[in-house]
Protein backbone atom coordinates (compact mmCIF):
# COMPACT_ATOMS: atom_id res chain seq x y z
CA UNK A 1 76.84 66.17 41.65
CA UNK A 2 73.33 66.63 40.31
CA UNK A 3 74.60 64.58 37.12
CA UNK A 4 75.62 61.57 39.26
CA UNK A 5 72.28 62.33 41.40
CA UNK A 6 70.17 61.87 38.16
CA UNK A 7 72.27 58.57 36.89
CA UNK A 8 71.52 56.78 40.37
CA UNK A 9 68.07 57.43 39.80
CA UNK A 10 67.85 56.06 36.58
CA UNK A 11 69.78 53.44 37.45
CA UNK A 12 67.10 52.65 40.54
CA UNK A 13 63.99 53.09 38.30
CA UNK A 14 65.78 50.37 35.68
CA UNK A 15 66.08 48.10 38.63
CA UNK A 16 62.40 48.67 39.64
CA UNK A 17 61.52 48.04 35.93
CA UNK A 18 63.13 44.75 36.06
CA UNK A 19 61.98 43.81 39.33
CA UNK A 20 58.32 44.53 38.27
CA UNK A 21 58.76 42.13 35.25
CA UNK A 22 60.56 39.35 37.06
CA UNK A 23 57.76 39.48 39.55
CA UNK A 24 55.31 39.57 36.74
CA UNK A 25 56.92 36.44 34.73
CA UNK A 26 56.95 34.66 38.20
CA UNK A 27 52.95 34.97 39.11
CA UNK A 28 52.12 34.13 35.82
CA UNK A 29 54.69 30.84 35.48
CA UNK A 30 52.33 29.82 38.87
CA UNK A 31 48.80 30.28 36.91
CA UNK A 32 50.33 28.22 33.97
CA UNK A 33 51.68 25.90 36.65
CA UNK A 34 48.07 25.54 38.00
CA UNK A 35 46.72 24.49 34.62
CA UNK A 36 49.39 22.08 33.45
CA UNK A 37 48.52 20.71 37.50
CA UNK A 38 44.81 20.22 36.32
CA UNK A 39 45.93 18.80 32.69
CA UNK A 40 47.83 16.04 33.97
CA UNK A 41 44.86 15.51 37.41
CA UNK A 42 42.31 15.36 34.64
CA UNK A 43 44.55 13.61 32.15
CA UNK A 44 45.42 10.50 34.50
CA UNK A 45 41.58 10.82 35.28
CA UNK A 46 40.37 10.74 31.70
CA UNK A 47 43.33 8.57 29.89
CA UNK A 48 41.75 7.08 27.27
CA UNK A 49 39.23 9.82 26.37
CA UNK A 50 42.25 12.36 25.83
CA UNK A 51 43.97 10.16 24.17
CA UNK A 52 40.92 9.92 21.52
CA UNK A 53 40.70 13.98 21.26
CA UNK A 54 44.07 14.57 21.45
CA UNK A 55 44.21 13.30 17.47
CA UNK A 56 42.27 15.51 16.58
CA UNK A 57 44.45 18.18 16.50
CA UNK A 58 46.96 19.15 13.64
CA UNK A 59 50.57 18.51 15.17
CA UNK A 60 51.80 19.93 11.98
CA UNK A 61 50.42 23.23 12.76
CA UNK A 62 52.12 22.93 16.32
CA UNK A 63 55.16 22.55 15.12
CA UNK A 64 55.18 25.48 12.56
CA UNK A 65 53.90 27.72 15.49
CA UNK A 66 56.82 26.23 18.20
CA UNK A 67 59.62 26.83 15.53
CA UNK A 68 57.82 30.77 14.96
CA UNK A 69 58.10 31.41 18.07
CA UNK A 70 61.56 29.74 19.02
CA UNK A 71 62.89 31.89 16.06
CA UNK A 72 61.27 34.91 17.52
CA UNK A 73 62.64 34.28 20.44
CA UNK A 74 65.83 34.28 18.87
CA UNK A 75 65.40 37.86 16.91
CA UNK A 76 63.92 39.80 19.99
CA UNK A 77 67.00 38.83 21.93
CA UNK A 78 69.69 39.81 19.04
CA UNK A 79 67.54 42.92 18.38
CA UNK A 80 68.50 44.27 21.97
CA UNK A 81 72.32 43.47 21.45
CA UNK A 82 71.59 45.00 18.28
CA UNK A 83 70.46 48.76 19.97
CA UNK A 84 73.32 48.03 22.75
CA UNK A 85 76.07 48.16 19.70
CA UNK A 86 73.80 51.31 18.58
CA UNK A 87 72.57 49.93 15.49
CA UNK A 88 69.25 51.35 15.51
CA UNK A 89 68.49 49.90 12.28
CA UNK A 90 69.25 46.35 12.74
CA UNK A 91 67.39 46.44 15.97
CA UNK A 92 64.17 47.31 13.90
CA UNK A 93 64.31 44.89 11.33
CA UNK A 94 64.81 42.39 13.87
CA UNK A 95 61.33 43.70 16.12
CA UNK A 96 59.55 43.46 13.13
CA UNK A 97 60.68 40.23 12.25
CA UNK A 98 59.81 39.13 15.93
CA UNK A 99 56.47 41.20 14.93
CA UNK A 100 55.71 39.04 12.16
CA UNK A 101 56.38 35.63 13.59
CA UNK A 102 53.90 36.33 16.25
CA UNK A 103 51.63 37.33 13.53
CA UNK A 104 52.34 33.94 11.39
CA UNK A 105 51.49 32.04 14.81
CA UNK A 106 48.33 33.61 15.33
CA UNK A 107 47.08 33.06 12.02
CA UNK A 108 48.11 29.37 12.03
CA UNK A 109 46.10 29.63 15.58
CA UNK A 110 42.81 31.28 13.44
CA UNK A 111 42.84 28.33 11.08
CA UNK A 112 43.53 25.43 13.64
CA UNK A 113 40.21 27.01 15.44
CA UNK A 114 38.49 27.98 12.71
CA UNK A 115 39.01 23.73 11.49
CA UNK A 116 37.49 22.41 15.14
CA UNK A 117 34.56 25.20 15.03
CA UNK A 118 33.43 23.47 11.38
CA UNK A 119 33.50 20.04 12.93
CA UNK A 120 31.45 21.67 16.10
CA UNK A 121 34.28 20.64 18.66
CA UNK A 122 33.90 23.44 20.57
CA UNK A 123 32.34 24.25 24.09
CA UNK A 124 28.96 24.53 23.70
CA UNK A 125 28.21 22.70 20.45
CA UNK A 126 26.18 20.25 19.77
CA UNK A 127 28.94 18.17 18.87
CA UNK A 128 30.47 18.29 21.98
CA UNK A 129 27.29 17.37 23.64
CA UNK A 130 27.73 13.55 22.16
CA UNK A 131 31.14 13.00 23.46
CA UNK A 132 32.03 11.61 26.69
CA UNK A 133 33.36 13.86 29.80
CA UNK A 134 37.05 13.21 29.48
CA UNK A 135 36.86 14.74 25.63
CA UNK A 136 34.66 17.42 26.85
CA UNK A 137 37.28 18.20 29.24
CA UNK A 138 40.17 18.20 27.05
CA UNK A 139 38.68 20.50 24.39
CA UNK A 140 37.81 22.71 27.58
CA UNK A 141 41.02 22.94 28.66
CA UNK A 142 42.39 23.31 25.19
CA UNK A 143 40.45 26.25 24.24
CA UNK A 144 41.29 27.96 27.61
CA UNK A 145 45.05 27.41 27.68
CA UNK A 146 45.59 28.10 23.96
CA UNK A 147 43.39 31.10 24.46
CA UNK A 148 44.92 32.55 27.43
CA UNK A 149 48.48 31.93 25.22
CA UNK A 150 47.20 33.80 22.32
CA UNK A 151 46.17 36.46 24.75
CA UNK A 152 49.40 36.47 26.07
CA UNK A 153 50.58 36.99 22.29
CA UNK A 154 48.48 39.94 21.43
CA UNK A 155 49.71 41.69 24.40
CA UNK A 156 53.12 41.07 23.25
CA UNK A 157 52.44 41.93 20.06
CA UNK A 158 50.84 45.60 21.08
CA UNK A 159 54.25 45.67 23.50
CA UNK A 160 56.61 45.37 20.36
CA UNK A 161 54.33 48.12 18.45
CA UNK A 162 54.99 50.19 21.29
CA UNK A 163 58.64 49.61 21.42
CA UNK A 164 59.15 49.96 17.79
CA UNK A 165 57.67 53.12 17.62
CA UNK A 166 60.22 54.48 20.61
CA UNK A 167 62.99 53.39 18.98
CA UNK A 168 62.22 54.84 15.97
CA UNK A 169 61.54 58.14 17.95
CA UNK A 170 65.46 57.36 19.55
CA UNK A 171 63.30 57.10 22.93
CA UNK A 172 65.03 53.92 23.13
CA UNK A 173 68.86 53.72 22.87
CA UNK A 174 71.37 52.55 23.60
CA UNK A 175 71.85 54.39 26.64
CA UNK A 176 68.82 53.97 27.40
CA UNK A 177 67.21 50.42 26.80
CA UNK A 178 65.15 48.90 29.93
CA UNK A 179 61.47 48.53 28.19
CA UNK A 180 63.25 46.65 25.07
CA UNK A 181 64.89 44.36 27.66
CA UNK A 182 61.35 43.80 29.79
CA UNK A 183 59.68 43.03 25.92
CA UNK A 184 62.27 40.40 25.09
CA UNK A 185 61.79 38.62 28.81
CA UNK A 186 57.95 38.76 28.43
CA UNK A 187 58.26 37.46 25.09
CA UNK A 188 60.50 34.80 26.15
CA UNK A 189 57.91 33.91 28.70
CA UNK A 190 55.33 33.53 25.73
CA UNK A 191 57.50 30.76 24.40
CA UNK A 192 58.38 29.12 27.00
CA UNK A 193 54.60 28.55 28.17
CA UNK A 194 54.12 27.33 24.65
CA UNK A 195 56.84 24.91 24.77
CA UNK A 196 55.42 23.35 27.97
CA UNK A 197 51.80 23.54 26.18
CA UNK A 198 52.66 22.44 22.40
CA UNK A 199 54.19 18.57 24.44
CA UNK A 200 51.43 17.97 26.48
CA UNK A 201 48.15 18.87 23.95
CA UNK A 202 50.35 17.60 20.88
CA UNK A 203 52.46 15.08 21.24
CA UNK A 204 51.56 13.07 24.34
CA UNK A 205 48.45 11.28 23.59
């Protein structure tokens, strides 16, 4: 009795975990919403001057980043049927591998920045201070969105650190698996807000 009374519990917190993250995912797909809403208000606005900035950017580099994270997406979610079959090690190589492509887009993210801060296209620079309101804008809007995105990575990132290390200690199982499951959805968030941002600031200018 007290072994079925502890298994219903579990099986309630779980659902609470999953709830929390659903409702999570949901409020922040609405303040992504909200910015691809003043993108495209400011875009139609602004037409031609986005179109100018927009070629500034390195599509190259937004492609190498999309396919990162689309493959990370892809190891995250084989390493948790990876700990469901109980293969403890698979699962592992596969979170670091996630680890690493989130590491490889960040980087690619330093140097893209790093590129527009020696030209001065930045808020604030003098640079910026020449061009008209429309570029202003999108180099505004830019910085904040890819920002708040490689935010959202670095959270992820400390997330998989944090589930590594519990499967390693076997606090994770098989048996046992919820947090893994609520990393791979948040992660999958991260690339899906990507592939909504990498269109609209790379490719349609």
């Amino acid at each position: 009795m007290e072994q079925h009374s502890s298994i219903s519990t579990e099986h309630r917190d779980d659902f609470g975990a999953k709830l929390g993250m659903w409702i999570f995912i949901f409020t922040e797909l609405l303040l992504f919403a909200g910015l691809f809403i003043v993108y495209a208000v400011f875009r139609a606005q602004y037409f031609a001057d986005f179109h100018i900035a927009a070629h500034q950017l390195n599509s190259m580099i937004g492609v190498i980043n999309t396919v990162a994270l689309l493959v990370s997406s892809a190891t995250i979610a084989m390493s948790i049927t990876a700990i469901q079959k109980n293969n403890k090690k698979l699962a592992l190589r596969l979170l670091y591998a996630t680890f690493f492509l989130a590491l490889v887009f960040l980087v690619n993210k330093y140097f893209e920045w790093g590129h527009k801060v020696e030209y001065q296209l930045y808020p604030g620079s003098d640079a910026m201070l020449n061009l008209k309101n429309g570029q202003v804008l999108f180099f505004g809007l830019y910085y904040f969105m890819t920002g708040l995105h490689a935010f959202h990575i670095v959270v992820g990132m400390i997330i998989m650190g944090v589930i590594i290390y519990k499967v390693k200690k076997n606090i994770i199982t098989s048996e046992s698996f919820v947090l893994l499951e609520n990393g791979g959805l948040y992660w999958h968030l991260v690339d899906l807000i990507w592939i909504f941002l990498f269109p609209l600031l790379y490719l349609i200018t």
